[in-house]
Protein backbone atom coordinates (compact mmCIF):
# COMPACT_ATOMS: atom_id res chain seq x y z
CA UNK A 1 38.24 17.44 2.56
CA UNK A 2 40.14 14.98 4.82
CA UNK A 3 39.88 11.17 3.17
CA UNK A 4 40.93 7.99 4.32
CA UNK A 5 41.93 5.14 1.59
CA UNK A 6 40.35 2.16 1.12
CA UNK A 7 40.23 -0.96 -1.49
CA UNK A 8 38.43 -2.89 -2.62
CA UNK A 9 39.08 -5.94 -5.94
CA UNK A 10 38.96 -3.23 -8.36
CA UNK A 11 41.27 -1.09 -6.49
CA UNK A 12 41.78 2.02 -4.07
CA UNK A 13 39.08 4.68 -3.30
CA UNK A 14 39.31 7.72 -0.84
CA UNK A 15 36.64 7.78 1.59
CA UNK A 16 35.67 10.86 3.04
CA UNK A 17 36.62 10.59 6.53
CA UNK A 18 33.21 11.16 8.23
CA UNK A 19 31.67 9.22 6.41
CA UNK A 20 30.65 5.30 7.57
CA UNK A 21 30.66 3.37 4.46
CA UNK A 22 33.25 2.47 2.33
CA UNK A 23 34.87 1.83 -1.12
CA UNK A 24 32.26 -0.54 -2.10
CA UNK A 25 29.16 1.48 -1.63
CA UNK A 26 30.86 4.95 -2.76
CA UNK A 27 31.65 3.09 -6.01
CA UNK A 28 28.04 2.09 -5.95
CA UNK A 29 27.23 5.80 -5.61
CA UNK A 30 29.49 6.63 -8.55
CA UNK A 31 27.60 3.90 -10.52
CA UNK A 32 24.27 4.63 -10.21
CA UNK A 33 22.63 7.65 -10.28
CA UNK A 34 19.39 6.65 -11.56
CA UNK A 35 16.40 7.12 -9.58
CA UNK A 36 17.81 10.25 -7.36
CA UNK A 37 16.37 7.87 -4.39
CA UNK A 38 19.25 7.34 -2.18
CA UNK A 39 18.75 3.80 0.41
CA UNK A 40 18.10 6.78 3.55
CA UNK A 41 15.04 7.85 1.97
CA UNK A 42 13.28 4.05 2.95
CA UNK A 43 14.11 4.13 6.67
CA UNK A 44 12.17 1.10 7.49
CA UNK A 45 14.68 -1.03 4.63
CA UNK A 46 17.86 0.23 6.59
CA UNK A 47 16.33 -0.43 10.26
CA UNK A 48 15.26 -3.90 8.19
CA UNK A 49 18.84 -4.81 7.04
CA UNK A 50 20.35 -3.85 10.33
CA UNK A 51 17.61 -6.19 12.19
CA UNK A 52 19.56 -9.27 9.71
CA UNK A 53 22.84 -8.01 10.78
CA UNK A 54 22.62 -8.11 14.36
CA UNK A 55 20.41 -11.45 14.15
CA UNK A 56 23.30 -13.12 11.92
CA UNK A 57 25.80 -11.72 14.49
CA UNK A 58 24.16 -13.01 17.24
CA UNK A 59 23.89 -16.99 15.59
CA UNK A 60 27.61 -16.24 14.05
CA UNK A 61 28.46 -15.87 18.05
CA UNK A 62 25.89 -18.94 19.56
CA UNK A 63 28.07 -21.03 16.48
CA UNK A 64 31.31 -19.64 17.75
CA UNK A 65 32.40 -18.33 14.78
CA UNK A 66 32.59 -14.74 15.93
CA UNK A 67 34.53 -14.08 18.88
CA UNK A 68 32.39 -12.16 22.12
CA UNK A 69 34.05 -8.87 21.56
CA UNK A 70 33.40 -8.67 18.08
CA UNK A 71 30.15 -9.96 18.15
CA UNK A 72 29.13 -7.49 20.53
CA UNK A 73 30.39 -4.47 19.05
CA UNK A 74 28.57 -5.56 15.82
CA UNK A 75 24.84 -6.58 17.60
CA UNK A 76 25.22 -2.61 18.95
CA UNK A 77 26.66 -0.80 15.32
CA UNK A 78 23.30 -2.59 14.20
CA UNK A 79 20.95 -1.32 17.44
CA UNK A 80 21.93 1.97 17.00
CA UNK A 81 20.65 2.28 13.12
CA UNK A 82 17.65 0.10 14.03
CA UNK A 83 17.21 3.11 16.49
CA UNK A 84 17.37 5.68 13.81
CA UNK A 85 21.44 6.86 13.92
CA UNK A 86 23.70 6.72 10.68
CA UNK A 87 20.59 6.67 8.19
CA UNK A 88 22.62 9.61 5.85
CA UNK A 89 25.24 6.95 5.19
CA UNK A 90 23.16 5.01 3.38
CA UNK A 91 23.22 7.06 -0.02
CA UNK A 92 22.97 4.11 -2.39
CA UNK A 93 20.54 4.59 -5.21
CA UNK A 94 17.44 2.17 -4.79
CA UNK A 95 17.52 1.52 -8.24
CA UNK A 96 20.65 -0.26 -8.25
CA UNK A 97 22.53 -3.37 -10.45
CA UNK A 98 23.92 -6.29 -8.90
CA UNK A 99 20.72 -8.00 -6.89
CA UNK A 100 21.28 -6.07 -4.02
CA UNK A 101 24.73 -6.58 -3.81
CA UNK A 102 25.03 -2.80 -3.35
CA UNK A 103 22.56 -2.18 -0.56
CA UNK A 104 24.26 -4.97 1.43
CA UNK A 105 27.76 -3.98 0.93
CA UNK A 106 26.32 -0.42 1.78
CA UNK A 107 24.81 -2.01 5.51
CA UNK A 108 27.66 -3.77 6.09
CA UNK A 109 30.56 -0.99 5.55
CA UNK A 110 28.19 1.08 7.73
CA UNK A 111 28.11 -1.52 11.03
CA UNK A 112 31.61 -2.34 10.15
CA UNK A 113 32.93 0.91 10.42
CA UNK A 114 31.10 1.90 13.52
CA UNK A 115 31.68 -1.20 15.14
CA UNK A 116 35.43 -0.23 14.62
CA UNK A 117 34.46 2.77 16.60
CA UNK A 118 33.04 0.98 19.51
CA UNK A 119 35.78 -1.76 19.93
CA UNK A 120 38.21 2.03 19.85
CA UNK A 121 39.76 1.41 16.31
CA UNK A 122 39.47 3.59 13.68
CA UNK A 123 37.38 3.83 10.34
CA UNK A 124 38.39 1.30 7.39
CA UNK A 125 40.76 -0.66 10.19
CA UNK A 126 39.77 -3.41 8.50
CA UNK A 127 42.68 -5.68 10.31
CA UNK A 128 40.90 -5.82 13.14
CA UNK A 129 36.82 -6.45 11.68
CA UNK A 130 36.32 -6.79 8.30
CA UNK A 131 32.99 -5.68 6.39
CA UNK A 132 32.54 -9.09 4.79
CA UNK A 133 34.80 -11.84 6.80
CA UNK A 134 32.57 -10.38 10.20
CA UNK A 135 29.69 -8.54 9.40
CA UNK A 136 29.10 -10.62 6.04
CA UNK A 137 29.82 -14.03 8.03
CA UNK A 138 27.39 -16.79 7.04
CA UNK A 139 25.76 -14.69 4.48
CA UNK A 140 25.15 -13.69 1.02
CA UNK A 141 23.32 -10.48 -0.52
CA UNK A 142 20.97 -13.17 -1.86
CA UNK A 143 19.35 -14.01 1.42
CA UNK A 144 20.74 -11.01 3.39
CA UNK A 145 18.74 -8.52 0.61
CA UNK A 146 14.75 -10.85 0.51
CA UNK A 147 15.16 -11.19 4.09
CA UNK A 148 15.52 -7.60 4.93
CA UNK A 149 13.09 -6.86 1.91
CA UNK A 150 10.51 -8.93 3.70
CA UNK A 151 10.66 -7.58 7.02
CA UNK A 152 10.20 -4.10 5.48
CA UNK A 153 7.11 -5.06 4.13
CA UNK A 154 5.86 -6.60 6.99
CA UNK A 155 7.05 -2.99 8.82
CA UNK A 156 5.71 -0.86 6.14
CA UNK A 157 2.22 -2.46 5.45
CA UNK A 158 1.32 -1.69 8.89
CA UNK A 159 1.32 1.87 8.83
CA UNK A 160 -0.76 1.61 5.17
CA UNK A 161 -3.39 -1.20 7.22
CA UNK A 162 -3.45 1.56 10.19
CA UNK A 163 -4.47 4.44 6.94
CA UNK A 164 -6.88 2.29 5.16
CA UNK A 165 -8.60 1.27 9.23
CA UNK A 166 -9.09 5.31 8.91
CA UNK A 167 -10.40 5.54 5.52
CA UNK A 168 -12.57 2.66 6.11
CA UNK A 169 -14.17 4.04 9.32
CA UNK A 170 -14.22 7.63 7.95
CA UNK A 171 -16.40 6.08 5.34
CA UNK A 172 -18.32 3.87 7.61
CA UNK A 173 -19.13 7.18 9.44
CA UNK A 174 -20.48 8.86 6.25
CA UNK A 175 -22.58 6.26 5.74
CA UNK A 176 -24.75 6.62 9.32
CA UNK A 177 -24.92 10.19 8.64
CA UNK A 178 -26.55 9.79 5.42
CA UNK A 179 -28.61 7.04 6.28
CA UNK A 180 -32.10 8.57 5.50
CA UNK A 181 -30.98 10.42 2.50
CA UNK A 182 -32.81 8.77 -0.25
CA UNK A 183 -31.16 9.06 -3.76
CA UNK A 184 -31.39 7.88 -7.18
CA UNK A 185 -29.26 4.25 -7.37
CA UNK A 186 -27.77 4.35 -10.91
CA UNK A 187 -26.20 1.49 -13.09
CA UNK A 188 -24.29 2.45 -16.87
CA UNK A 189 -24.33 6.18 -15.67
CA UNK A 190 -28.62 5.65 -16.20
CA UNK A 191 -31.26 6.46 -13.53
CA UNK A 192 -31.89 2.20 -11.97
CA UNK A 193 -33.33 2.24 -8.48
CA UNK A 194 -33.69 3.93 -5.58
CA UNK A 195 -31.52 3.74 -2.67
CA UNK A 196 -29.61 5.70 0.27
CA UNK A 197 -26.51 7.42 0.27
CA UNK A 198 -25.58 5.65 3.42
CA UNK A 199 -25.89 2.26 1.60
CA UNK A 200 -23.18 3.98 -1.17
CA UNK A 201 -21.27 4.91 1.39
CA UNK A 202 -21.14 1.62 3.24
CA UNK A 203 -20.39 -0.27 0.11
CA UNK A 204 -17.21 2.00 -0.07
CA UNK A 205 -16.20 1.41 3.59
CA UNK A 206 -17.07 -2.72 2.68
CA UNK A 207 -14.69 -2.38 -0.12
CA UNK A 208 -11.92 -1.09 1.82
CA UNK A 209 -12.15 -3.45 4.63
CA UNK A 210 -12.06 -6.11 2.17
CA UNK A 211 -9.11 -4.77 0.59
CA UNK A 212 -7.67 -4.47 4.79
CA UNK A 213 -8.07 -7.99 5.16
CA UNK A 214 -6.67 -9.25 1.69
CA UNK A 215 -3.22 -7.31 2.24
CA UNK A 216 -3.10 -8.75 5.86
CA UNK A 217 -3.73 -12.21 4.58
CA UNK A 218 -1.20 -11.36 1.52
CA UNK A 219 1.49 -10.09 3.89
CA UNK A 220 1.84 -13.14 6.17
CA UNK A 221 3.64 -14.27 3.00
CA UNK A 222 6.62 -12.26 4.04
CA UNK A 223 6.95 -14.13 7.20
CA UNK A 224 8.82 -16.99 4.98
CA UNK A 225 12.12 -15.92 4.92
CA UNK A 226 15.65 -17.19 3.16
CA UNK A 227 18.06 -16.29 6.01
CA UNK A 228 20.69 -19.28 5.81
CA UNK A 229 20.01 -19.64 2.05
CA UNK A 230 23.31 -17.40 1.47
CA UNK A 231 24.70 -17.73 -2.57
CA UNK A 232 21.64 -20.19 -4.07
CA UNK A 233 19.62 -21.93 -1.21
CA UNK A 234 22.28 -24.68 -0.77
CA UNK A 235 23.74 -22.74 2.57
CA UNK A 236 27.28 -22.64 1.92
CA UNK A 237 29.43 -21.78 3.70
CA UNK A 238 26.98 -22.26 6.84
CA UNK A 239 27.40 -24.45 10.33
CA UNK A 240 24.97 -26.93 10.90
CA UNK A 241 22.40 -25.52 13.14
CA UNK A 242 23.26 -21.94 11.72
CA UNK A 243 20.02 -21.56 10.06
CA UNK A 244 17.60 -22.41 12.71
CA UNK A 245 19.75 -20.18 15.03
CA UNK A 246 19.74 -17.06 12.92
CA UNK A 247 15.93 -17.30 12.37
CA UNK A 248 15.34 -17.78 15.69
CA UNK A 249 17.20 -14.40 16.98
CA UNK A 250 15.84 -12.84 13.45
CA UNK A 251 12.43 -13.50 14.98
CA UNK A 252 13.45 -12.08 18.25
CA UNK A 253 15.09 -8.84 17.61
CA UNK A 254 12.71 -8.55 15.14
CA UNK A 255 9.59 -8.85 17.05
CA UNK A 256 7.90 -11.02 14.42
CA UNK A 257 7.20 -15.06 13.99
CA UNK A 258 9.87 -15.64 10.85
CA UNK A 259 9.44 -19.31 9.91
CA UNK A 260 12.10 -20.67 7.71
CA UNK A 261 10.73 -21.45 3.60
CA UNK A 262 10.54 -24.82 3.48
CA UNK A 263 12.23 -25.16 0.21
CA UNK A 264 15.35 -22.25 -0.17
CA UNK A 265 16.32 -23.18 -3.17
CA UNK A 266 13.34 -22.34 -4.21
CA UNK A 267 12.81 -19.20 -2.10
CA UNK A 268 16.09 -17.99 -2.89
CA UNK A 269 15.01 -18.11 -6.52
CA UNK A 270 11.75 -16.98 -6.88
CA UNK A 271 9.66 -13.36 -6.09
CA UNK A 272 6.30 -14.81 -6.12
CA UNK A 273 5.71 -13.41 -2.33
CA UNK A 274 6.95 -9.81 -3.75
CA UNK A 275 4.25 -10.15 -6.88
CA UNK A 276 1.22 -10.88 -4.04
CA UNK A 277 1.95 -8.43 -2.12
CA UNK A 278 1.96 -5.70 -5.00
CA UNK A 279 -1.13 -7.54 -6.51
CA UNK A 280 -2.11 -6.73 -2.88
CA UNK A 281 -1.45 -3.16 -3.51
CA UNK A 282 -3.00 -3.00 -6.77
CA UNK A 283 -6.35 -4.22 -6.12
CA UNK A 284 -6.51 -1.19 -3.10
CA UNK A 285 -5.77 1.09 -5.95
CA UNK A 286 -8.50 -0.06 -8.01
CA UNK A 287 -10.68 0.49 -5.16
CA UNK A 288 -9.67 3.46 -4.63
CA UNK A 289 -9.63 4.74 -8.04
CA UNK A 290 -13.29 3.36 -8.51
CA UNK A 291 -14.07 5.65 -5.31
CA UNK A 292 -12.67 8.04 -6.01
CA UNK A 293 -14.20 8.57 -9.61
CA UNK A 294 -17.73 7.91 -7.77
CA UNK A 295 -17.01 11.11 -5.80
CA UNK A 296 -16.44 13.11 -8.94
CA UNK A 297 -19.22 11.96 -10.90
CA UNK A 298 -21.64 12.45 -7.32
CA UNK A 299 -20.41 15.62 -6.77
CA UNK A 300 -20.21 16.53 -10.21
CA UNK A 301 -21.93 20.11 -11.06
CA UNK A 302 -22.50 21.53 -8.92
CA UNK A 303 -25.63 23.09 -10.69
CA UNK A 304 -25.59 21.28 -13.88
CA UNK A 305 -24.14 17.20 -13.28
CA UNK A 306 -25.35 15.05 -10.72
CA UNK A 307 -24.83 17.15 -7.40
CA UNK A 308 -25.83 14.16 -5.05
CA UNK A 309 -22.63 15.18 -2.40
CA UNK A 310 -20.86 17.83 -1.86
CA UNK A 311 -16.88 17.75 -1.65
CA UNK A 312 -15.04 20.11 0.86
CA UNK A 313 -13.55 22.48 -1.39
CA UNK A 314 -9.64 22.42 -1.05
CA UNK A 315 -8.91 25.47 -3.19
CA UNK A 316 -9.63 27.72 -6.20
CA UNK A 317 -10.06 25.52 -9.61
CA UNK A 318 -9.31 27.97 -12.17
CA UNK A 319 -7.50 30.82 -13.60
CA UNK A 320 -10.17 31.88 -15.89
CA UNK A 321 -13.88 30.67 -14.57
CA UNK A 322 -14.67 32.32 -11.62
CA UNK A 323 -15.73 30.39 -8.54
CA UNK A 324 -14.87 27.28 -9.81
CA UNK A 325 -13.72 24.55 -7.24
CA UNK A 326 -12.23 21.18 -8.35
CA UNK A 327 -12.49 17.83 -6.85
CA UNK A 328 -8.96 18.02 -6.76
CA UNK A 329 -8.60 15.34 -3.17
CA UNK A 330 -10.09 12.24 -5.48
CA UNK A 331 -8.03 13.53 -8.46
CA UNK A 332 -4.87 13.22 -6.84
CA UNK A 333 -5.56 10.12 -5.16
CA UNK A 334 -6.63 9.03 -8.95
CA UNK A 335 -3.49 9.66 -9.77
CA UNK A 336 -2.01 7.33 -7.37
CA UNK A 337 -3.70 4.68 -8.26
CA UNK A 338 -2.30 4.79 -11.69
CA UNK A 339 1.11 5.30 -10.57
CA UNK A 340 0.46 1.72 -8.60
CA UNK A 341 -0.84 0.35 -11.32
CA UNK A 342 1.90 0.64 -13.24
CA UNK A 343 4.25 -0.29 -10.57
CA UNK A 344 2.89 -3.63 -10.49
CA UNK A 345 3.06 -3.92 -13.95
CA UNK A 346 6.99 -3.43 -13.40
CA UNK A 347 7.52 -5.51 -10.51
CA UNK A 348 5.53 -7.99 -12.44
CA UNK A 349 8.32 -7.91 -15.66
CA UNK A 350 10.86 -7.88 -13.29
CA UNK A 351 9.91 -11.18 -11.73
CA UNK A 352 9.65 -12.82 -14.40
CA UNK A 353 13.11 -11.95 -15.86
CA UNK A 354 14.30 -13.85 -13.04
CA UNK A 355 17.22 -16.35 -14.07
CA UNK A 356 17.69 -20.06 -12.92
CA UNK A 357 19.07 -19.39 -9.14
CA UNK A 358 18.42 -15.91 -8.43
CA UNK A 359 16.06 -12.75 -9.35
CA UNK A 360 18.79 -9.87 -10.45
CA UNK A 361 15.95 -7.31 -10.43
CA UNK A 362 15.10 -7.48 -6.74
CA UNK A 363 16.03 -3.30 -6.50
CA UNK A 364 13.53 -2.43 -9.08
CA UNK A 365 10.65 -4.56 -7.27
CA UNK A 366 11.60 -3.15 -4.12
CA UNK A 367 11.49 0.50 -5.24
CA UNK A 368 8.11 -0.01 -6.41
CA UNK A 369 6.71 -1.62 -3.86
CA UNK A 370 7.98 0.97 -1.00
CA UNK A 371 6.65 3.41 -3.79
CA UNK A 372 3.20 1.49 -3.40
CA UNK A 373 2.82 1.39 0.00
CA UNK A 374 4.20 5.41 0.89
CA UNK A 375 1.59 6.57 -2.07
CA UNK A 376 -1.69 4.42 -1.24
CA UNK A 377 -0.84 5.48 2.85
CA UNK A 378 -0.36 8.83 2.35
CA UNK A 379 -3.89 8.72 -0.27
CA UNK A 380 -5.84 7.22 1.86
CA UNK A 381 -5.22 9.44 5.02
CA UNK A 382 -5.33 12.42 2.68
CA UNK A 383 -9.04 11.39 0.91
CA UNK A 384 -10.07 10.44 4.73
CA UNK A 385 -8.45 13.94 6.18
CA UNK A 386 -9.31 16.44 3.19
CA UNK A 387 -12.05 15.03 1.56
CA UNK A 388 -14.35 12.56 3.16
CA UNK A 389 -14.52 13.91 6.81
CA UNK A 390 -15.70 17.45 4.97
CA UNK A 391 -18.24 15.23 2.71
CA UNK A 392 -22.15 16.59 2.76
CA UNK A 393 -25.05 15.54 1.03
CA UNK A 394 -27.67 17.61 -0.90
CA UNK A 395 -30.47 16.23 0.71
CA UNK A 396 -33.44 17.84 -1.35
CA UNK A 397 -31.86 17.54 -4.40
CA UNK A 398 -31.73 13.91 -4.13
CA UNK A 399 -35.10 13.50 -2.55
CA UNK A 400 -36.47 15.39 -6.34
CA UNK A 401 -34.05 13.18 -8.03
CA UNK A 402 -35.98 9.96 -7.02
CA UNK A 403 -39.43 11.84 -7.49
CA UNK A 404 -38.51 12.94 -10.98
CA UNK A 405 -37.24 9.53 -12.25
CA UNK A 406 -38.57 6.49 -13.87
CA UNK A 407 -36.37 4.49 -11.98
CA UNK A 408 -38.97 5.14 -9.42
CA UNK A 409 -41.39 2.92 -11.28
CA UNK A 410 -39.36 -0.52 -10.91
CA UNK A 411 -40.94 -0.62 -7.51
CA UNK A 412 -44.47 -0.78 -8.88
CA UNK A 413 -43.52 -3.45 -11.53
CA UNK A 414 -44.85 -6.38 -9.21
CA UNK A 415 -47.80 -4.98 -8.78
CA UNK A 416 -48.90 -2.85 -12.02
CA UNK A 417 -46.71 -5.40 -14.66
CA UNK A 418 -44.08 -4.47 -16.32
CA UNK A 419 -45.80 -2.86 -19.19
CA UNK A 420 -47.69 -0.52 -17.78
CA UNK A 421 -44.89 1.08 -16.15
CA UNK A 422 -43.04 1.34 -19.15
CA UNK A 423 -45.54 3.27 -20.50
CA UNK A 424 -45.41 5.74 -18.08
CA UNK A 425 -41.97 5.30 -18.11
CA UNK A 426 -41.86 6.54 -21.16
CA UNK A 427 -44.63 9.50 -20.54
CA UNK A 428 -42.05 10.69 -18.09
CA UNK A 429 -39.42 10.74 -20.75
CA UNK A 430 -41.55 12.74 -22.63
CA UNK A 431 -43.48 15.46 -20.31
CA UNK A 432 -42.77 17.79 -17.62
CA UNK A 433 -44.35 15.85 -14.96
CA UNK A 434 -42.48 13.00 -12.61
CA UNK A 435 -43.45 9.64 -12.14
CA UNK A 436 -44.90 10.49 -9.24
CA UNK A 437 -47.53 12.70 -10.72
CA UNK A 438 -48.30 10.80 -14.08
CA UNK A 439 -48.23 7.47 -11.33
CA UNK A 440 -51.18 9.24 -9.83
CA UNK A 441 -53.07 10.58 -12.83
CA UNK A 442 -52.84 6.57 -14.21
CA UNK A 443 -55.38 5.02 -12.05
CA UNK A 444 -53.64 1.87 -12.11
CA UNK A 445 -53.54 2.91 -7.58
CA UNK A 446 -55.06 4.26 -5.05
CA UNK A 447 -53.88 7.55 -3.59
CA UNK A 448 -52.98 5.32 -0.31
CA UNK A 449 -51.35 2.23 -2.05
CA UNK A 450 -48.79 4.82 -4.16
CA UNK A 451 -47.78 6.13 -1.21
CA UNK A 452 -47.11 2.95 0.69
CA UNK A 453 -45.38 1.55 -2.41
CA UNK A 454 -43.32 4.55 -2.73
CA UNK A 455 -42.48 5.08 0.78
CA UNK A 456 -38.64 5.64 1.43
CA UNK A 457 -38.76 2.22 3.51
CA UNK A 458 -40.16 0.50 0.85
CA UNK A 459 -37.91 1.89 -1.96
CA UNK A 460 -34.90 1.00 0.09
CA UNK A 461 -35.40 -2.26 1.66
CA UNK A 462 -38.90 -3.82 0.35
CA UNK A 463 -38.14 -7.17 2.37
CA UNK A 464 -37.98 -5.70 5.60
CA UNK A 465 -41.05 -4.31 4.74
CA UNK A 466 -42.63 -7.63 3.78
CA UNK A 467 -41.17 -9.27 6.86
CA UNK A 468 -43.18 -6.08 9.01
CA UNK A 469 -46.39 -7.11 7.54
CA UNK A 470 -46.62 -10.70 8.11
């Protein structure tokens, strides 16, 4: 294998020679092997970090600290990997010591080298542009890494919004279908009141919207950035005018309104915007979990649980009971809600084992949170694709449901008193007849007046129903 030799403060390395980064980011390599989750696996981060690079370079050149030539050959190293070239040269672990130190040396080796390239030198000709002196100019890892960090939120939460749009409609959807399908309502797993399934249904799609709008009003967080901060918030080793200038281009190759914080001290030290966003995250897996363990329980059966829906089945359930079928769609997406749960759990140590100037533990709450958003996407267009497009309702099934329970009597409790429908409340309990029938055999109403009072419009939405007769 042909090498070239670089060095670094520790001392030399050999580089392979195809390969764009250099002795800082192999040693990085060598150093941790941890999560098996190299940098090129988030492509949105690289594309991110590259966006800072060519934004610093840019403001490094308006300043005139960089001159034209190598400016220029920098801003282009970066727009090609913002276009999607070099990615496999990023094969830092995400997981990674140092505050990101890593991950920036790993970026800026990369647009070094190739920028070397353009400007006809060769790889690790570091005479003539230098990973840190030029591509590092102005900068730290410590607002280089939240910076980038940010803007791969912002990039990343709008393919998850754009998932949980189709879950929610999907949902909203289900919910005209099954419109007139009356149902038994039930609260502690106990028969309560009568209902539709399209009201269920549109509860879940109102959950997930609401869920669509918190993480949109969460994420706006991330449009605070650090840029300018460099080592600890006090700019050093900054121009005047540098700061406004970087976030300014940052903003326009970036395609987004980046403000500067308005304290970087404070910005520089603290992950607060990283724990709202996965708080963010975590309150759309509790939604979803809660969903998707309604799902089980309705479609539970199917001859002997509740049987209300019925789930597309995805594939065989069992190796020893024929023609069994599990909801396996809401299990798995179960799953991921745990798995987010417990990544905000982490994110949440990590921030708070953040040190006077600086967070360390940025890596770990970035892994996580990229592990967040790529699960809940990819659950929510997989429940919306393989499960709640396929979704039917056993329509008599509920309709005997309602006729068969007590719950049905709660309606009547204005107008017979509450103790006479317990009483037949409790005949039903007891007997082989429904509420319906021992309702009838009472008395306490006419023929006409139980059928008005039981009516599917009146179960479902009584005050309409006063509203029609007045």
């Amino acid at each position: 294998m042909n090498t070239r030799t670089e060095h670094d403060m520790l001392g030399e390395m050999q580089i392979p020679s195809d390969r764009y980064f250099g002795a800082q980011t192999l040693r990085a390599v060598k150093n941790f092997y941890i999560s098996g989750t190299p940098m090129s696996s988030q492509p949105k981060l690289i594309q991110a970090l590259a966006t800072v690079k060519q934004a610093t370079a840019m403001a490094n050149l308006e300043m005139g600290l960089l001159e034209s030539k190598n400016a220029e050959a920098i801003i282009q190293a970066a727009e090609e990997i913002i276009q999607g070239s070099l990615h496999e040269h990023f094969p830092v672990d995400m997981i990674q010591g140092g505050a990101g130190t890593s991950a920036n040396m790993n970026i800026n080796e990369v647009v070094c080298n190739r920028a070397l390239e353009i400007l006809g030198h060769q790889k690790g000709e570091y005479e003539y542009l230098h990973p840190l002196n030029h591509v590092n100019l102005s900068q730290s890892t410590n607002d280089v890494v939240p910076t980038a960090m940010k803007i791969a939120i912002i990039w990343l939460s709008e393919d998850l919004i754009a998932a949980m749009v189709a879950l929610r409609d999907a949902l909203f959807a289900k919910a005209e279908e099954f419109k007139s399908v009356i149902k038994m309502g039930r609260t502690q797993l106990q028969d309560a009141v009568p209902m539709t399934l399209g009201q269920e249904f549109r509860a879940f799609g109102v959950s997930i919207n609401e869920d669509i709008q918190n993480l949109r009003e969460t994420v706006k967080l991330c449009y605070l950035i650090n840029i300018g901060a460099t080592a600890i918030g006090t700019a050093i080793n900054t121009v005047p005018g540098y700061i406004e200038s970087v976030c300014r281009h940052l903003s326009q190759v970036s395609g987004l309104k980046l403000s500067n914080a308005i304290d970087l001290v404070e910005s520089t030290s603290d992950a607060g915007t990283f724990v709202s966003v996965s708080s963010a995250l975590k309150r759309m897996a509790i939604r979803l979990t809660k969903l998707c363990n309604d799902l089980r329980l309705l479609s539970s059966g199917p001859q002997a649980g509740l049987g209300d829906i019925q789930l597309p089945p995805m594939q065989p359930g069992s190796s020893i009971m024929p023609g069994k079928v599990n909801p396996v769609i809401p299990e798995v997406v179960n799953q991921i809600g745990f798995q987010v749960m417990g990544n905000d759990l982490v994110i949440t140590m990590a921030a708070a084992a953040g040190q006077l100037q600086l967070n360390a533990f940025l890596p770990i709450i970035l892994y996580n949170i990229c592990d967040s958003i790529k699960l809940l996407q990819r659950g929510c267009l997989t429940l919306k694709e393989k499960c709640i497009d396929g979704i039917t309702a056993n329509i008599e099934k509920c309709a005997q449901d309602v006729h068969r329970s007590a719950g049905l009597l709660t309606a009547l409790t204005p107008v017979i008193g509450y103790e006479a429908a317990a009483t037949i409340a409790k005949k039903v309990q007891h007997s082989n007849k429904t509420a319906y029938e021992l309702l009838q055999e009472s008395g306490l109403l006419t023929a006409q007046e139980i059928e008005t009072l039981l009516s599917p419009e009146h179960l479902i939405n009584p005050q309409a129903q006063e509203k029609t007769k007045k």
